[in-house]
C-alpha atoms as a PDB file:
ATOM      1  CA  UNK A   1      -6.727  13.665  -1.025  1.00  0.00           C
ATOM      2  CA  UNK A   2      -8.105  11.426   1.673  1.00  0.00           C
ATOM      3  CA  UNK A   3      -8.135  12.770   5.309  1.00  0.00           C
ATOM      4  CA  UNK A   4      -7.045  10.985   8.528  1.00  0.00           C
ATOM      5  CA  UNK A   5     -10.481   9.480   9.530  1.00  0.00           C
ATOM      6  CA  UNK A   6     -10.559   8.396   6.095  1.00  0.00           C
ATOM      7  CA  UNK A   7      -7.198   6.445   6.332  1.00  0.00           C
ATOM      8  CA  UNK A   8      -7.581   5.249   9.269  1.00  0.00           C
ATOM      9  CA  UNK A   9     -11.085   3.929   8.342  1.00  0.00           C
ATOM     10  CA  UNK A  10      -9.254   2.001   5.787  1.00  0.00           C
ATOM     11  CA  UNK A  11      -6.603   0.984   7.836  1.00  0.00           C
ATOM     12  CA  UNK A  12      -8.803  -0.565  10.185  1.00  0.00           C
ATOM     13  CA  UNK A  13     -11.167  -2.427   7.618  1.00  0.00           C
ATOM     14  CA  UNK A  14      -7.565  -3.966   6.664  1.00  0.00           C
ATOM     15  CA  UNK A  15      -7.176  -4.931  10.670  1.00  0.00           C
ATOM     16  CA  UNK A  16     -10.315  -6.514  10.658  1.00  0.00           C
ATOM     17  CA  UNK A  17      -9.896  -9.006   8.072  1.00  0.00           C
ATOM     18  CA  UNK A  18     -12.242  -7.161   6.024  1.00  0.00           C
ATOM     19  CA  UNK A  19     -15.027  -7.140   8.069  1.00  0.00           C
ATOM     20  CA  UNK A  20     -16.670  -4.274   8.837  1.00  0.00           C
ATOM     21  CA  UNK A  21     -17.188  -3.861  12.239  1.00  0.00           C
ATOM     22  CA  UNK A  22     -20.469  -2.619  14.213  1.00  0.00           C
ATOM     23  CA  UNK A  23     -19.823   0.580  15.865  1.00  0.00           C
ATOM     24  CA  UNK A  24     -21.391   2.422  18.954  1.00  0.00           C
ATOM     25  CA  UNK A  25     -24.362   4.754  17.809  1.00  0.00           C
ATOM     26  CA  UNK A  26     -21.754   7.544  19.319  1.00  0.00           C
ATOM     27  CA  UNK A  27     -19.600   6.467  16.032  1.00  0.00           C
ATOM     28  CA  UNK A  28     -16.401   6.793  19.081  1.00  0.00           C
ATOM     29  CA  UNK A  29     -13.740   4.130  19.110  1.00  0.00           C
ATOM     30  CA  UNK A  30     -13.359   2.422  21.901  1.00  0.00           C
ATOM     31  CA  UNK A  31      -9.801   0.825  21.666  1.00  0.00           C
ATOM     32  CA  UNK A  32      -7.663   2.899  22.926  1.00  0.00           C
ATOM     33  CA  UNK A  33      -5.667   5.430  21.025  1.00  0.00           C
ATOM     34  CA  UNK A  34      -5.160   3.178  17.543  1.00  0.00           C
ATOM     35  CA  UNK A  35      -8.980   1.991  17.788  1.00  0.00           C
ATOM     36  CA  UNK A  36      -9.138  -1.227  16.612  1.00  0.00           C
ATOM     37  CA  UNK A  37      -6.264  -1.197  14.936  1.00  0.00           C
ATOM     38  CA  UNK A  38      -3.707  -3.877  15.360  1.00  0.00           C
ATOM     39  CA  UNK A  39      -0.794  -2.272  16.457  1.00  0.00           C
ATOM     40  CA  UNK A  40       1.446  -5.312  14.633  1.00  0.00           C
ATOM     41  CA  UNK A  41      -0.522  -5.246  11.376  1.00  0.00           C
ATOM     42  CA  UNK A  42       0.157  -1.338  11.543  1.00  0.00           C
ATOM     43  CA  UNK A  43       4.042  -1.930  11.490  1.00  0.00           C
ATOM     44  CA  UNK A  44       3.582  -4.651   8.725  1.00  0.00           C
ATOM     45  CA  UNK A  45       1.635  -2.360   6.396  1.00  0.00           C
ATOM     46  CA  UNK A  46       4.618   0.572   7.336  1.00  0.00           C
ATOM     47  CA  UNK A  47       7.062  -2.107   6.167  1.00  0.00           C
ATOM     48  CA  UNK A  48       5.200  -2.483   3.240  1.00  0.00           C
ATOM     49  CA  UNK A  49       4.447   0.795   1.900  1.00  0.00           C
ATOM     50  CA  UNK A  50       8.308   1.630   3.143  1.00  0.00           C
ATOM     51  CA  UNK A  51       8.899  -0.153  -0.224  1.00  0.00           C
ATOM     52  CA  UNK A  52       7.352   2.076  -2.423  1.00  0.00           C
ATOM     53  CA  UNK A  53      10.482   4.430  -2.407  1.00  0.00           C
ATOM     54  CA  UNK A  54      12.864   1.799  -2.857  1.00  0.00           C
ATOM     55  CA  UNK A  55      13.944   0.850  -6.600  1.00  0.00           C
ATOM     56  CA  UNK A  56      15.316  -2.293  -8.044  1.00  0.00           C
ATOM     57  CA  UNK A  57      18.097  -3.245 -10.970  1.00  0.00           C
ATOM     58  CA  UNK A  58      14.763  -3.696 -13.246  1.00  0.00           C
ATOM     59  CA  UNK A  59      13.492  -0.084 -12.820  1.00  0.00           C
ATOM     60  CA  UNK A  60      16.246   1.496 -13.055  1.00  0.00           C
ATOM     61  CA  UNK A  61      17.278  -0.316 -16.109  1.00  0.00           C
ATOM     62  CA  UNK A  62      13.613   0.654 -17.772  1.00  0.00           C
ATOM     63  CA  UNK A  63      14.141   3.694 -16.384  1.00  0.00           C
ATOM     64  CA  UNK A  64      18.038   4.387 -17.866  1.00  0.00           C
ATOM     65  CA  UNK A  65      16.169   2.515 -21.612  1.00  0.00           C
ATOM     66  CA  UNK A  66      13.396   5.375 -21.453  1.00  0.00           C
ATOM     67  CA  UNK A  67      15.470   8.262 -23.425  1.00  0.00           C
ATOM     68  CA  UNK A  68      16.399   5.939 -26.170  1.00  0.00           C
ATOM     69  CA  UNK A  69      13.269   5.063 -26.686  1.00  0.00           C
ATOM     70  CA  UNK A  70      10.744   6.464 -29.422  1.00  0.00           C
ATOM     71  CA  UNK A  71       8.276   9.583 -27.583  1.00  0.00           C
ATOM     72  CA  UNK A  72       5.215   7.257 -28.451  1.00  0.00           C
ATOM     73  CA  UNK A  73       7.016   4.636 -26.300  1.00  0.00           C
ATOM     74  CA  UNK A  74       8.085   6.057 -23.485  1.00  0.00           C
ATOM     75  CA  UNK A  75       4.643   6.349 -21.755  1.00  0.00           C
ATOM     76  CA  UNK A  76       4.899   2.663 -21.827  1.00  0.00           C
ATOM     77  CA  UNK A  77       8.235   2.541 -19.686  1.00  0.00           C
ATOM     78  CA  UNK A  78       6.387   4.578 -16.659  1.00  0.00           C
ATOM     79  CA  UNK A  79       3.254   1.902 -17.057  1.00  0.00           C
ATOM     80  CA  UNK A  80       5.925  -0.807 -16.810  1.00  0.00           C
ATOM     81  CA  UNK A  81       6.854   0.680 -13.971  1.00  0.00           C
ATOM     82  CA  UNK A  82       4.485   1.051 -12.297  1.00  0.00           C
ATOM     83  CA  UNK A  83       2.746  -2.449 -12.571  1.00  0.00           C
ATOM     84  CA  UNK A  84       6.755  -3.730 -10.982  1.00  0.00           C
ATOM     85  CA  UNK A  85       5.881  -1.444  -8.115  1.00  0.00           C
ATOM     86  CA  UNK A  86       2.341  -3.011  -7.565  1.00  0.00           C
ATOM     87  CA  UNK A  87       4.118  -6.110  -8.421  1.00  0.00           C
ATOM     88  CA  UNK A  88       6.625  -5.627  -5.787  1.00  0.00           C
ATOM     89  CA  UNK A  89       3.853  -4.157  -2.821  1.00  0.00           C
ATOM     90  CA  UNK A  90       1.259  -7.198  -3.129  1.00  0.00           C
ATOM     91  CA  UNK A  91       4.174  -9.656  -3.329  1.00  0.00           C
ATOM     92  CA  UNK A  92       4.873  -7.738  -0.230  1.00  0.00           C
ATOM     93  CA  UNK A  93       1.424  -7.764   1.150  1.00  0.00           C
ATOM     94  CA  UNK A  94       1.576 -11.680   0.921  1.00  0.00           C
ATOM     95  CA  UNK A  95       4.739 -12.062   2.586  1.00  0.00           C
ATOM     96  CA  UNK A  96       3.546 -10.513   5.856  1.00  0.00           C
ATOM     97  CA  UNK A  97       0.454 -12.691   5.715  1.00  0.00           C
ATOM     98  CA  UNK A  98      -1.745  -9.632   5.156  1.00  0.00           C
ATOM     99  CA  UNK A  99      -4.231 -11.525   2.540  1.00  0.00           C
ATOM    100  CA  UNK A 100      -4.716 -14.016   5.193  1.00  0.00           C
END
């Protein structure tokens, strides 16, 4: 499992654009206490991930298909599913301008 440096590492390479940023040899952040984090693209990616629990009339209708489905099938319903969540988060991700 990734750590909180390593999050917030990532988190901040998001902030940026994707640019990786030139540091201080001290490796300290200077901005304060989200470092260069934009505070707004912060609350967009929370509204984003905030997603991820929710379900939709197509899941749960995969979902409610699964036990009447052959065993060699049913591995297919929780790949379905999750490619709809992906779906879901990058449709998401483009909505609050976070490709941009």
């Amino acid at each position: 499992m990734a750590d909180m440096e390593d999050i917030s590492a990532i988190l901040g390479l998001l902030a940026s654009g994707g640019e990786e940023k030139q540091g201080n040899d001290s490796g300290e952040s200077t901005g304060g206490i989200f470092g260069d984090i934009d505070p707004e693209m912060l609350l967009r990616l929370v509204s984003v991930f905030s997603q991820l629990g929710e379900r939709d009339r197509n899941t749960d209708l995969l979902l409610a298909l699964k036990p009447h489905l052959r065993a060699e099938n049913r591995p297919k319903v929780d790949n379905a599913v999750q490619i709809m969540k992906l779906i879901t988060i990058m449709s998401a991700l483009n909505d609050n301008n976070l490709f941009n």
